[in-house]
PDB file of N, CA and C in Angstrom:
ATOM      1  N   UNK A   1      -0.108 -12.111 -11.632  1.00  0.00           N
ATOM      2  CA  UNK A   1       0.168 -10.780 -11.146  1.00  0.00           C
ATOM      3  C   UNK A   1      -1.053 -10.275 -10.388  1.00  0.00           C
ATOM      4  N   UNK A   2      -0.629  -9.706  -9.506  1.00  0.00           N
ATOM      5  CA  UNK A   2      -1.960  -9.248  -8.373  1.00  0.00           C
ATOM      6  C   UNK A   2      -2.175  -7.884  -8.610  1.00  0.00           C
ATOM      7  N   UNK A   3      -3.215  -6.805  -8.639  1.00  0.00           N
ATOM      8  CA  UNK A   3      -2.897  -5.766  -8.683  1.00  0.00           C
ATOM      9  C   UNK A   3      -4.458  -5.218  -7.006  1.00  0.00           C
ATOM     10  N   UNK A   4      -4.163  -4.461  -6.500  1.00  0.00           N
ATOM     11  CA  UNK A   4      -4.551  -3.925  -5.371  1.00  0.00           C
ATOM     12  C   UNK A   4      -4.683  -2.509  -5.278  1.00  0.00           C
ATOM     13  N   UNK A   5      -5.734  -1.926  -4.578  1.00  0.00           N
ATOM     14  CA  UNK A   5      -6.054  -0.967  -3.981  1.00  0.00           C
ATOM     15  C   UNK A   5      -6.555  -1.176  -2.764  1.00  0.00           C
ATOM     16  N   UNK A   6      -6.046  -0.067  -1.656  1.00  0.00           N
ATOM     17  CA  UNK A   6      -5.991  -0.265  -0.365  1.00  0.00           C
ATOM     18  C   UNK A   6      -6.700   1.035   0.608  1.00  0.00           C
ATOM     19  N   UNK A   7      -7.771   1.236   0.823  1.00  0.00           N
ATOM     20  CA  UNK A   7      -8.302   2.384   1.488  1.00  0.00           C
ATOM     21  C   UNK A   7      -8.498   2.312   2.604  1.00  0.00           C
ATOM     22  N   UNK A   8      -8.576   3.059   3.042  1.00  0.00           N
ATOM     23  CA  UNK A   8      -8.940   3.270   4.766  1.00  0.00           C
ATOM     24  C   UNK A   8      -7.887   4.356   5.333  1.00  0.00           C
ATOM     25  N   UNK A   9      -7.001   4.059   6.213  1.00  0.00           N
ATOM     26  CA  UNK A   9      -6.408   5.162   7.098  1.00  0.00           C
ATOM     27  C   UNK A   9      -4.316   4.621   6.952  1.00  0.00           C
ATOM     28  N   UNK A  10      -4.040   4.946   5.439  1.00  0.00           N
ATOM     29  CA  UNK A  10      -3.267   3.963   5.580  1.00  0.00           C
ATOM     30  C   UNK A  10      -1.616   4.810   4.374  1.00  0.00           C
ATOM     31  N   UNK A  11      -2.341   5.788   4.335  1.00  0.00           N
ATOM     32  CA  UNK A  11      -0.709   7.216   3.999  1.00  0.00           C
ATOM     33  C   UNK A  11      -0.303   7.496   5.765  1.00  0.00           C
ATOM     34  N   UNK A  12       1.258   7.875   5.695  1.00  0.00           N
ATOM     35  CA  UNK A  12       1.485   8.458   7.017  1.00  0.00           C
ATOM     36  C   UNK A  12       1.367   7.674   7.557  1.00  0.00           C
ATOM     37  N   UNK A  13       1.411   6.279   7.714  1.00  0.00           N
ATOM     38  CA  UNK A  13       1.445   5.139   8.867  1.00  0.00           C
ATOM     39  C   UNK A  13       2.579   3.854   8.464  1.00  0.00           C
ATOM     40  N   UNK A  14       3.667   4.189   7.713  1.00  0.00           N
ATOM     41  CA  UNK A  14       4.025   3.292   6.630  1.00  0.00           C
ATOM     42  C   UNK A  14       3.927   1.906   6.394  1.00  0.00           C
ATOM     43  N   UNK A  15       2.701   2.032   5.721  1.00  0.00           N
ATOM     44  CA  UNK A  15       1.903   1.389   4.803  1.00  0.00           C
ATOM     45  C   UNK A  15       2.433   0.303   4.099  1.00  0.00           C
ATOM     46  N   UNK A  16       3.191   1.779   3.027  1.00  0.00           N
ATOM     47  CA  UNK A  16       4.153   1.195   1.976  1.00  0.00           C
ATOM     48  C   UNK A  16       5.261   0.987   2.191  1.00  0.00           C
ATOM     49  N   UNK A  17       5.870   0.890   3.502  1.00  0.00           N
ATOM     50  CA  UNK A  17       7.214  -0.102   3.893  1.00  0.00           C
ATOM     51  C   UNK A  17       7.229  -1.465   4.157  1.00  0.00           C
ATOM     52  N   UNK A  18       5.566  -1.042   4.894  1.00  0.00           N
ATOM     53  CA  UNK A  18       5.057  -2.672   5.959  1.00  0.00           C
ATOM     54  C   UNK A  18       5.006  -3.272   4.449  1.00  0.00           C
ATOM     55  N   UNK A  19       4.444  -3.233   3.185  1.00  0.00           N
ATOM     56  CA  UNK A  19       3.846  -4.301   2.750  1.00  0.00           C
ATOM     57  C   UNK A  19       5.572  -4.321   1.359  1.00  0.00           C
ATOM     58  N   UNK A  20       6.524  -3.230   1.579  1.00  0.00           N
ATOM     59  CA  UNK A  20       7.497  -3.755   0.841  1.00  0.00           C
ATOM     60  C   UNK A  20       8.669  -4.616   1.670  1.00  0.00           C
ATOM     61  N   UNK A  21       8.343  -4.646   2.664  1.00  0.00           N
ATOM     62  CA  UNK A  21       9.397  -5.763   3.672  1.00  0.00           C
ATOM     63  C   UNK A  21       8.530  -7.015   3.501  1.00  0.00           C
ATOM     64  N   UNK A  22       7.406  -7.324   3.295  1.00  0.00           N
ATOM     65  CA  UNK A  22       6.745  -8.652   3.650  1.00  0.00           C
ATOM     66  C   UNK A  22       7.183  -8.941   1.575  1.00  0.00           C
ATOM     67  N   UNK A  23       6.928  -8.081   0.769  1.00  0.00           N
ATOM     68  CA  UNK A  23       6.945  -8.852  -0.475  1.00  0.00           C
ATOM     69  C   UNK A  23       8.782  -9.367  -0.726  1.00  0.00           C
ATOM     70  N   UNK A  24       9.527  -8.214  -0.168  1.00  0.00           N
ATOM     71  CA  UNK A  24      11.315  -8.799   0.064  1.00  0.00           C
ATOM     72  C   UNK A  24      11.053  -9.708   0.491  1.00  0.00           C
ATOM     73  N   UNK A  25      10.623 -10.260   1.584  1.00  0.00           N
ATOM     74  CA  UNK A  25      10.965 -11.602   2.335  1.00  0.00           C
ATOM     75  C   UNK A  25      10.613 -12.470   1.214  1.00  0.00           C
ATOM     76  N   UNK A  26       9.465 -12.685   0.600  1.00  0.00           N
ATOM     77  CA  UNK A  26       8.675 -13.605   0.204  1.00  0.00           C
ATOM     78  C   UNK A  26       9.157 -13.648  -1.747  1.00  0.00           C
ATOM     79  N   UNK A  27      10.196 -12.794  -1.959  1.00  0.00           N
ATOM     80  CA  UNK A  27      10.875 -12.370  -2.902  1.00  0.00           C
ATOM     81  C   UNK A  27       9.539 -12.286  -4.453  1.00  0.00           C
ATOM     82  N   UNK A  28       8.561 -11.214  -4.195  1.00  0.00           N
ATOM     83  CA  UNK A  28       7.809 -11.251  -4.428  1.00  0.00           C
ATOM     84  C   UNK A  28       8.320  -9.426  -5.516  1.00  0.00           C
ATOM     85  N   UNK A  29       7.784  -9.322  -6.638  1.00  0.00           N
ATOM     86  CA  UNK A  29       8.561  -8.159  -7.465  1.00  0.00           C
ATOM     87  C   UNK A  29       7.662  -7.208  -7.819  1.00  0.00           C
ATOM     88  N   UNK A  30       7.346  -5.780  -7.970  1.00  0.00           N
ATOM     89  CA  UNK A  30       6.432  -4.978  -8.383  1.00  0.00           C
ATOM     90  C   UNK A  30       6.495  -3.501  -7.812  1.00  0.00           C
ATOM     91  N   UNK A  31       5.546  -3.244  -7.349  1.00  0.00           N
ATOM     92  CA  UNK A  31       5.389  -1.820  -6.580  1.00  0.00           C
ATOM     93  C   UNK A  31       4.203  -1.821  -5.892  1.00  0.00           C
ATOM     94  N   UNK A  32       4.841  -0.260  -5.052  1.00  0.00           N
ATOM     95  CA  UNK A  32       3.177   0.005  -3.705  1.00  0.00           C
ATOM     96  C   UNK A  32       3.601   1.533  -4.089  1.00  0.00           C
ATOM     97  N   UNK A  33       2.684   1.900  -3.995  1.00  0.00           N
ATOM     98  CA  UNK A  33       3.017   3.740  -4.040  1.00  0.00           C
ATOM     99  C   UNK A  33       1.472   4.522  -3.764  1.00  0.00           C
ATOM    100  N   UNK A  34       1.406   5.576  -2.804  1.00  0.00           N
ATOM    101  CA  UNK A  34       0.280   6.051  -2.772  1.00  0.00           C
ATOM    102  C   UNK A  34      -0.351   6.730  -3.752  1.00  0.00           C
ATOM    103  N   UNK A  35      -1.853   6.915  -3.903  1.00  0.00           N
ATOM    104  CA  UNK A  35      -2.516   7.465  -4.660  1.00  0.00           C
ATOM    105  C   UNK A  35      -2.857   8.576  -3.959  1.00  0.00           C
ATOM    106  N   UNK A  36      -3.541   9.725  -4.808  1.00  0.00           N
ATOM    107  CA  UNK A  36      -3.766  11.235  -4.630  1.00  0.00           C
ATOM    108  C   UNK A  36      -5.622  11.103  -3.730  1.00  0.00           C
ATOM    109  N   UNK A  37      -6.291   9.816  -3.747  1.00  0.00           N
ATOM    110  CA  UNK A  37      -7.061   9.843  -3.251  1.00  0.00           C
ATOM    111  C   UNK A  37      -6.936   9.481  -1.425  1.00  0.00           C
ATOM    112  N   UNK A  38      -6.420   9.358  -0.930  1.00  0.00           N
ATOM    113  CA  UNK A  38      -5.838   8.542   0.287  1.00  0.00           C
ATOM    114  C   UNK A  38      -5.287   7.127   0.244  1.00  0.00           C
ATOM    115  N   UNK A  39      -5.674   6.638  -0.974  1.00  0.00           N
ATOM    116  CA  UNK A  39      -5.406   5.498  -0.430  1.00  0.00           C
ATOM    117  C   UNK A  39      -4.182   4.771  -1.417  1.00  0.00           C
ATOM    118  N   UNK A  40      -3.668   3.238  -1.381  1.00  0.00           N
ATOM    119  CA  UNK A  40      -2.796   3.163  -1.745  1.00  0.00           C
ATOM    120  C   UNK A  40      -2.836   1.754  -2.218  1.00  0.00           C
ATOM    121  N   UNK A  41      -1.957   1.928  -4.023  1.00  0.00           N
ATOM    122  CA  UNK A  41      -1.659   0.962  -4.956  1.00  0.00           C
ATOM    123  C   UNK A  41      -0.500  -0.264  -4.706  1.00  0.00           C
ATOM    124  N   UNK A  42      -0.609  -1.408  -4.748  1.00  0.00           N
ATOM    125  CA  UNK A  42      -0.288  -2.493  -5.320  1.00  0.00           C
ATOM    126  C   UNK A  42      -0.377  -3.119  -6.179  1.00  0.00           C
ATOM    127  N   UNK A  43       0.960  -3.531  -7.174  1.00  0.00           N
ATOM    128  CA  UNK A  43       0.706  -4.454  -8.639  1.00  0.00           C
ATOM    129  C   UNK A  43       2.266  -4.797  -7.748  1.00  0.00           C
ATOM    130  N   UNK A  44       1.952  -6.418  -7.706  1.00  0.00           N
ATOM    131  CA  UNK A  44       2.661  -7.717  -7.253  1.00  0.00           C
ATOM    132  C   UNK A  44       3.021  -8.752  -8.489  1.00  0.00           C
ATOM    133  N   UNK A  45       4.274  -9.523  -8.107  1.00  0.00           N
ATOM    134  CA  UNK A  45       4.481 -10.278  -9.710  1.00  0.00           C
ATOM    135  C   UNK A  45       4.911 -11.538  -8.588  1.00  0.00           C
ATOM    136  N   UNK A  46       4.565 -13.064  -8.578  1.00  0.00           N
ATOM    137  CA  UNK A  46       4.922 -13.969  -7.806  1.00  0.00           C
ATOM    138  C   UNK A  46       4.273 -15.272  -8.006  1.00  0.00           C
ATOM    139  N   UNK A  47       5.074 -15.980  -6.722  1.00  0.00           N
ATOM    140  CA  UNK A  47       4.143 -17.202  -6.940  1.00  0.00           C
ATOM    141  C   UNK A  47       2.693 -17.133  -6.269  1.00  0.00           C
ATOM    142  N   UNK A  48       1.773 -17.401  -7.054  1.00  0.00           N
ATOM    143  CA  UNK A  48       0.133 -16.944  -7.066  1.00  0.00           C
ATOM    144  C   UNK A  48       0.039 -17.086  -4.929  1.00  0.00           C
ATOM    145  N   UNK A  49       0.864 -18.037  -4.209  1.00  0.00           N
ATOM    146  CA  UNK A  49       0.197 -18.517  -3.133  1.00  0.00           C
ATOM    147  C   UNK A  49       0.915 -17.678  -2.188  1.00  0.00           C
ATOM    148  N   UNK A  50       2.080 -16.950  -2.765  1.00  0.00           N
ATOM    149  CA  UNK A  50       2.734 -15.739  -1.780  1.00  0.00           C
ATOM    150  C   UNK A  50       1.938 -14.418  -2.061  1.00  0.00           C
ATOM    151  N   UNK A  51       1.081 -14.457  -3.163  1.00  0.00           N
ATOM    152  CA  UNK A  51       0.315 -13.418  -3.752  1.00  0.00           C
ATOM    153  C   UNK A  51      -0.894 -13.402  -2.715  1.00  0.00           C
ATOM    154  N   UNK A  52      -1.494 -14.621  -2.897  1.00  0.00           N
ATOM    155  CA  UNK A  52      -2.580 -14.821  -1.723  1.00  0.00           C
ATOM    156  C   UNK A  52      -2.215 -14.212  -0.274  1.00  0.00           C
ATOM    157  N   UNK A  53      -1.347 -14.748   0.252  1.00  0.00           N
ATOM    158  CA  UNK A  53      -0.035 -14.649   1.756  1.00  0.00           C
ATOM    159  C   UNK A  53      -0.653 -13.072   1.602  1.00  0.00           C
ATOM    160  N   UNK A  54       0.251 -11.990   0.522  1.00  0.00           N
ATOM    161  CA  UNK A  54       0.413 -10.831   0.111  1.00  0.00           C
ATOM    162  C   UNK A  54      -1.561  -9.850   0.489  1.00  0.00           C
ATOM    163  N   UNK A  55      -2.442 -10.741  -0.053  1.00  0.00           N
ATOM    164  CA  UNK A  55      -3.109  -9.907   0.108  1.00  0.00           C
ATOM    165  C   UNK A  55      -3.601 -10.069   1.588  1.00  0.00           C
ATOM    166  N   UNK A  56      -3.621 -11.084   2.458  1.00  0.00           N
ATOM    167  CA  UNK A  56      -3.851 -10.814   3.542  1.00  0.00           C
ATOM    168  C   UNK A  56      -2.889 -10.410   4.777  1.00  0.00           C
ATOM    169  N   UNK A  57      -1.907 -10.016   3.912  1.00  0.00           N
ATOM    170  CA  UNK A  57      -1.181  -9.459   4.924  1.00  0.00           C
ATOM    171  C   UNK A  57      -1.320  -7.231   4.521  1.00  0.00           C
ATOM    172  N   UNK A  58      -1.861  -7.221   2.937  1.00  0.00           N
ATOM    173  CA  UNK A  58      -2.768  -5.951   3.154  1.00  0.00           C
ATOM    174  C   UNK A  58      -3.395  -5.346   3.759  1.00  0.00           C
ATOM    175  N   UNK A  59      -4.716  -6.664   4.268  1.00  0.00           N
ATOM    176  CA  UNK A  59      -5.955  -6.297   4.805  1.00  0.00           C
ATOM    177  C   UNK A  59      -5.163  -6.115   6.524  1.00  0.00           C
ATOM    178  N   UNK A  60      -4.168  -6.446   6.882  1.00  0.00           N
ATOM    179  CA  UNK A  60      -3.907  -6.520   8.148  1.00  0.00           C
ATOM    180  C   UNK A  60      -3.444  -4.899   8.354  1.00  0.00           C
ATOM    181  N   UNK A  61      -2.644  -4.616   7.345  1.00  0.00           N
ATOM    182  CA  UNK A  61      -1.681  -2.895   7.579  1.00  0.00           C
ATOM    183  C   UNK A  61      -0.329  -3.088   9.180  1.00  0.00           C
ATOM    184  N   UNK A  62       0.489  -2.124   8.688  1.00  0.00           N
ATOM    185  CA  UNK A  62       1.168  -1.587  10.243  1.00  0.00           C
ATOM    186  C   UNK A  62       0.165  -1.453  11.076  1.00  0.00           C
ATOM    187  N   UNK A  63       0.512  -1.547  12.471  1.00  0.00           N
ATOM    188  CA  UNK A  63       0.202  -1.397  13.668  1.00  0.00           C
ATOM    189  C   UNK A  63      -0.738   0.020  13.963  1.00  0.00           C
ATOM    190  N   UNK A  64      -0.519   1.066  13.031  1.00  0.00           N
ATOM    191  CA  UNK A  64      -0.929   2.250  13.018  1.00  0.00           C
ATOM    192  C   UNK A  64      -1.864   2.730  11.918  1.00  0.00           C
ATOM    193  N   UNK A  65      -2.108   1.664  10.995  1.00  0.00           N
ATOM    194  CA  UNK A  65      -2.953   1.730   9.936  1.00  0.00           C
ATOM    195  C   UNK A  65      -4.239   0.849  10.372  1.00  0.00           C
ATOM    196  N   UNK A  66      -5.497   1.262   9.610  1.00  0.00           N
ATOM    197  CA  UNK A  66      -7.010   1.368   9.650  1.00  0.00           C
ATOM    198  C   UNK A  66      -7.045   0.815   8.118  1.00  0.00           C
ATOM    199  N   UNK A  67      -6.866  -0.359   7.867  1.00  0.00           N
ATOM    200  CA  UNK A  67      -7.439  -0.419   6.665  1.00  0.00           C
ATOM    201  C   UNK A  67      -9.176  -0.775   6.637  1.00  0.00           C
ATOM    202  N   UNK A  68      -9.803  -0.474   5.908  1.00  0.00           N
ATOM    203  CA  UNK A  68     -11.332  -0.256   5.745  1.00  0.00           C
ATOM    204  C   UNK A  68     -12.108  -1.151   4.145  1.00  0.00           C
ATOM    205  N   UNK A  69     -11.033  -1.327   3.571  1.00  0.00           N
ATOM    206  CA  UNK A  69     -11.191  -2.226   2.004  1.00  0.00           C
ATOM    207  C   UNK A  69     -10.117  -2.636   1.199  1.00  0.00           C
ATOM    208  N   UNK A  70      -9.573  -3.745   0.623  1.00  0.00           N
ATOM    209  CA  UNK A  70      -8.794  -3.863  -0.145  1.00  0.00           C
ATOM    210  C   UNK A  70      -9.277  -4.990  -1.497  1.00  0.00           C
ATOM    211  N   UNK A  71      -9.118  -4.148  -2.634  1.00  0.00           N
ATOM    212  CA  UNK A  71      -9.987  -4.341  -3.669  1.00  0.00           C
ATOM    213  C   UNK A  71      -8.765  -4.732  -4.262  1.00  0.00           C
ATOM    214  N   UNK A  72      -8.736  -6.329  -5.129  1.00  0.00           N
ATOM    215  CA  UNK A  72      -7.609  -6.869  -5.795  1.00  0.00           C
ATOM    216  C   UNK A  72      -8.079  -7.345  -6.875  1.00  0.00           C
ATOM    217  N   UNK A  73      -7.276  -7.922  -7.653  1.00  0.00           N
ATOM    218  CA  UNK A  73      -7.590  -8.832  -8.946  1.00  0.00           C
ATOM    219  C   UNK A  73      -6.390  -9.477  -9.112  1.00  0.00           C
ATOM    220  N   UNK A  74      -6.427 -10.396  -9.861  1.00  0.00           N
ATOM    221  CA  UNK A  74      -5.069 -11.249 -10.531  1.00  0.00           C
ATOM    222  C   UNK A  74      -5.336 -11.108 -11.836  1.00  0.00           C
ATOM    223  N   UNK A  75      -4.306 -11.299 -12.724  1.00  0.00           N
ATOM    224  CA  UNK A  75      -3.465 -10.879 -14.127  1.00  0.00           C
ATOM    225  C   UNK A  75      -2.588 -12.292 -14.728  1.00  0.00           C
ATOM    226  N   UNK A  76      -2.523 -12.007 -15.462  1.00  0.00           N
ATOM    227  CA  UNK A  76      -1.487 -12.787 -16.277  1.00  0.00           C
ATOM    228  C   UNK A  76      -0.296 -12.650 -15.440  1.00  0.00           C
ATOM    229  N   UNK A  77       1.233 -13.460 -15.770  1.00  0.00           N
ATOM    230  CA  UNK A  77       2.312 -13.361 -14.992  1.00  0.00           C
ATOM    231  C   UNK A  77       2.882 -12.493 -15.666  1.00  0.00           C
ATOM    232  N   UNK A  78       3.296 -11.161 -15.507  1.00  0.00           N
ATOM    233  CA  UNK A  78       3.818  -9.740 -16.026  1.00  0.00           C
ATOM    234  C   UNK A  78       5.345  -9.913 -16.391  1.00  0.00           C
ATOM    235  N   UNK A  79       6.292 -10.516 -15.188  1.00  0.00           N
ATOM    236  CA  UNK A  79       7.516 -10.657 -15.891  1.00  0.00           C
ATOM    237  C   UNK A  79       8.770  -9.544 -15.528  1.00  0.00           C
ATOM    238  N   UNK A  80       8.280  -8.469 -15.719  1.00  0.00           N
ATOM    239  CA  UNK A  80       8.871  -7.130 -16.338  1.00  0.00           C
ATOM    240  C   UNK A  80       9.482  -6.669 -15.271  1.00  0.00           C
ATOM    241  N   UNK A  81       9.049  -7.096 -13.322  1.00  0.00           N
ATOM    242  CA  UNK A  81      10.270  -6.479 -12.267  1.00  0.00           C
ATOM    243  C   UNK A  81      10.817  -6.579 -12.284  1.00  0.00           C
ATOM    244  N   UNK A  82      11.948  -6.313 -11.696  1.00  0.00           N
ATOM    245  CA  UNK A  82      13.444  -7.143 -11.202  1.00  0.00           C
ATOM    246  C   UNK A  82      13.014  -6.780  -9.906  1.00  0.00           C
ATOM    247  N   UNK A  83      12.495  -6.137  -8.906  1.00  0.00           N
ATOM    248  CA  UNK A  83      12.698  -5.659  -7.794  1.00  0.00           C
ATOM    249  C   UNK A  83      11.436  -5.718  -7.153  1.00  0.00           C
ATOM    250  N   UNK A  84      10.831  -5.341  -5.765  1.00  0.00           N
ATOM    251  CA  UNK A  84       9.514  -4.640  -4.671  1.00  0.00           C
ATOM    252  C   UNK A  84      10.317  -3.372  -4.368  1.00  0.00           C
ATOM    253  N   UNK A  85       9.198  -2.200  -5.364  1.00  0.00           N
ATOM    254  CA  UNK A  85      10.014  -1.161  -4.765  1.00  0.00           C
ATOM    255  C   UNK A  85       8.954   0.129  -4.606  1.00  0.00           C
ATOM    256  N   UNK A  86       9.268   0.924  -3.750  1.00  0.00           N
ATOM    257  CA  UNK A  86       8.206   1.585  -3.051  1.00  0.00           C
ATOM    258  C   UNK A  86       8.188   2.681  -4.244  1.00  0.00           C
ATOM    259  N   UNK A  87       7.003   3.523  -4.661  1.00  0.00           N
ATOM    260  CA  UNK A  87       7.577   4.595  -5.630  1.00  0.00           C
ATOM    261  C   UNK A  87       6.974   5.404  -4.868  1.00  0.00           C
ATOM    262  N   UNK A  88       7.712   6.376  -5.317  1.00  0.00           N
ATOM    263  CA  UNK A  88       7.325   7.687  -4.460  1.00  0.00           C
ATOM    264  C   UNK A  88       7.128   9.210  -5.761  1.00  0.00           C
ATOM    265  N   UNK A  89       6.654  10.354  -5.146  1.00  0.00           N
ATOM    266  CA  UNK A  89       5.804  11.020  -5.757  1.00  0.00           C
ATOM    267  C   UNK A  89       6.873  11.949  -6.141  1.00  0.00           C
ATOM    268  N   UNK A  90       7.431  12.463  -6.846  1.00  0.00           N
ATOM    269  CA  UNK A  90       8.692  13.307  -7.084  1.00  0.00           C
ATOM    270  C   UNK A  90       9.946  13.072  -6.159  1.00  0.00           C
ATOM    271  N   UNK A  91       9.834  13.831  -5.368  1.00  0.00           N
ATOM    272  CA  UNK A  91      11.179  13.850  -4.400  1.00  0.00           C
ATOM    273  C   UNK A  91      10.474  13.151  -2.938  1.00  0.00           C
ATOM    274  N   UNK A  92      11.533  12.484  -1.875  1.00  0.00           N
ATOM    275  CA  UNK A  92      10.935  11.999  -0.840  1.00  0.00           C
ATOM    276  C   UNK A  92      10.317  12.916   0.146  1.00  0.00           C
ATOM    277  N   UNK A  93      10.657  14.064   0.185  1.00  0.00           N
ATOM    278  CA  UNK A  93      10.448  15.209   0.541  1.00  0.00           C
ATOM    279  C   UNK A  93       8.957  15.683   0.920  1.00  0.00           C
ATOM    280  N   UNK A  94       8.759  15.662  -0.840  1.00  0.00           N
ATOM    281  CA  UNK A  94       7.374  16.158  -1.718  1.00  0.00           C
ATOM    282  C   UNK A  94       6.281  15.061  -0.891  1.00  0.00           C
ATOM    283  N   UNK A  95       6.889  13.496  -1.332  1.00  0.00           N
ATOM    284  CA  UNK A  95       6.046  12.221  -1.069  1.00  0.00           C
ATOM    285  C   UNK A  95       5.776  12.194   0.007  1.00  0.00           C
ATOM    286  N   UNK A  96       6.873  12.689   1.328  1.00  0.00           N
ATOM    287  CA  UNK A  96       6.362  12.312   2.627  1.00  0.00           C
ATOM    288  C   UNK A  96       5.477  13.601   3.353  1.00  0.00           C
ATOM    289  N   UNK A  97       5.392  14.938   2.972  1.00  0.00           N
ATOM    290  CA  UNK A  97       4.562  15.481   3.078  1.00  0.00           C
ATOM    291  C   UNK A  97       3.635  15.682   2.618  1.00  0.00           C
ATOM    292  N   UNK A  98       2.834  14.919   1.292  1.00  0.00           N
ATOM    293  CA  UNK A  98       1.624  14.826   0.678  1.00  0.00           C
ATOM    294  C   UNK A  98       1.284  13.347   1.832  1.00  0.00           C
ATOM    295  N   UNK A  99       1.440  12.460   2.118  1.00  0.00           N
ATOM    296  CA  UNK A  99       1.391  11.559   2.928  1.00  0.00           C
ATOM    297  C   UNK A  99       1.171  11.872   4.287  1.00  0.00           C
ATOM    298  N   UNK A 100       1.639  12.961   5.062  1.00  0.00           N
ATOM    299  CA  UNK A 100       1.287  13.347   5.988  1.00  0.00           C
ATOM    300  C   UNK A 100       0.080  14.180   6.103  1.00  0.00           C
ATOM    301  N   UNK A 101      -0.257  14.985   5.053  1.00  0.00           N
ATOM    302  CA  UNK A 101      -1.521  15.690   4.580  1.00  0.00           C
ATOM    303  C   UNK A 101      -2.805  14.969   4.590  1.00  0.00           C
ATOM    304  N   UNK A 102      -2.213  14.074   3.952  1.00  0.00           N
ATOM    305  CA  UNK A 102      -4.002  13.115   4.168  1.00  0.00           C
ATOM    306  C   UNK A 102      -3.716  11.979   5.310  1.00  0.00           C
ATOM    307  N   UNK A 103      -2.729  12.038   5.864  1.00  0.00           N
ATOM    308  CA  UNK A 103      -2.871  11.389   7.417  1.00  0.00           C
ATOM    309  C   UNK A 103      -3.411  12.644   8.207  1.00  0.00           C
ATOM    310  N   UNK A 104      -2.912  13.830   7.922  1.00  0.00           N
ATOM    311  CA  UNK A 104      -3.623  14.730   9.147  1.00  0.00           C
ATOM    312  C   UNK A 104      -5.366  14.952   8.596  1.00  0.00           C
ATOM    313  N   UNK A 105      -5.238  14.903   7.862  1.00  0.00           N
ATOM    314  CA  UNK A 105      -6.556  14.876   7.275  1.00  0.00           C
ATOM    315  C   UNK A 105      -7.892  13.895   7.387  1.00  0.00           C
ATOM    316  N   UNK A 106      -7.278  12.572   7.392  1.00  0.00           N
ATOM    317  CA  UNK A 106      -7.780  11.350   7.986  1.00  0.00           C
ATOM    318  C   UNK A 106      -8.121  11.779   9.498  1.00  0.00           C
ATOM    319  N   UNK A 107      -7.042  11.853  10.370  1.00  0.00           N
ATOM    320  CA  UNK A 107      -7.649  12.924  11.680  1.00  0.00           C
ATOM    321  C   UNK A 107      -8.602  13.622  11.833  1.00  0.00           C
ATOM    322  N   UNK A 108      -8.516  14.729  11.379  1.00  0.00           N
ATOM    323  CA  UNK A 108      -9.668  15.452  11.617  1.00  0.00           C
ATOM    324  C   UNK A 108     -10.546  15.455  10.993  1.00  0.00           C
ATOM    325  N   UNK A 109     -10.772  14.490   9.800  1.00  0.00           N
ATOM    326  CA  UNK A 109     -12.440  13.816   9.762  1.00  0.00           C
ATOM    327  C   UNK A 109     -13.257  12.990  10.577  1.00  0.00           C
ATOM    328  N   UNK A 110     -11.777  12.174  11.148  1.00  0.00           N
ATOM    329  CA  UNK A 110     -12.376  10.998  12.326  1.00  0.00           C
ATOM    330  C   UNK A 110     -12.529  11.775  13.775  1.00  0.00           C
ATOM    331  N   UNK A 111     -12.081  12.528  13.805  1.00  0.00           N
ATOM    332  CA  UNK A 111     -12.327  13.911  15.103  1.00  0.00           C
ATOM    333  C   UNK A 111     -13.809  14.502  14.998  1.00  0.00           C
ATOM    334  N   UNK A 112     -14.170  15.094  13.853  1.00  0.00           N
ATOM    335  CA  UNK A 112     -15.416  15.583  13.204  1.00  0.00           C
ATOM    336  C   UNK A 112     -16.414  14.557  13.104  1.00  0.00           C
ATOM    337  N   UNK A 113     -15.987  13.349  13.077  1.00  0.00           N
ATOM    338  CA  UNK A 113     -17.128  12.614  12.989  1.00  0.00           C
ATOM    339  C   UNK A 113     -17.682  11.754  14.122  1.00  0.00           C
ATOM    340  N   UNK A 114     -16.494  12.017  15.417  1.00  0.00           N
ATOM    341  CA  UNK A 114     -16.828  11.610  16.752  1.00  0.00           C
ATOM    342  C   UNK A 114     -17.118  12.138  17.593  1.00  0.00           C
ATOM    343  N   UNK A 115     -17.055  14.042  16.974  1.00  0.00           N
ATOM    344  CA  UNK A 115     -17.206  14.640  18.124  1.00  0.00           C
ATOM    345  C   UNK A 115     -18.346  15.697  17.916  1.00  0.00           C
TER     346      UNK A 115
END
């Protein structure tokens, strides 16, 4: 089992779609869901070498994501998914505007810090 954290510029760019379509393909079981700090969780359940596949296709992000670090470990084989499924923060609502908050936010630090 892999478990991951993912920082850099990577709520509001979906993140957590890009990396739940690559673990479907690779029929790979667990969750991605953002954290309250910007950045965003992975715990993966698979075969160890789609796990590997998995984390460098992290460090890559959507087309619109800045990733800056991705800090992993491996685990025992967990067992317990049935599914790759994105979790989200109460309602999708709630989730996709806390997600847009620290994408606009990510902005205008990188604005502030170039200009």
């Amino acid at each position: 089992m892999l478990k991951a954290k993912i920082s850099g510029f990577v709520q509001g760019v979906s993140y957590r779609a890009f990396v739940k379509k690559f673990a479907d393909q690779k029929g790979i079981k667990g969750y991605v869901k953002n954290l309250s700090d910007g950045s965003v969780e992975v715990v993966a359940d698979g075969i160890r070498d789609d796990l590997l596949e998995l984390v460098d296709h992290l460090k890559k992000g959507p087309i619109f994501a800045k990733v800056s670090r991705v800090d992993y470990s491996f685990f025992g084989k967990n067992g317990n998914f049935m599914s790759f499924k994105i979790v989200r923060d109460s309602s999708y609502l709630i989730d996709q505007i806390k997600a847009y908050r620290i994408f606009l936010k990510n902005i205008f630090i990188k604005r502030k810090k170039d200009g």
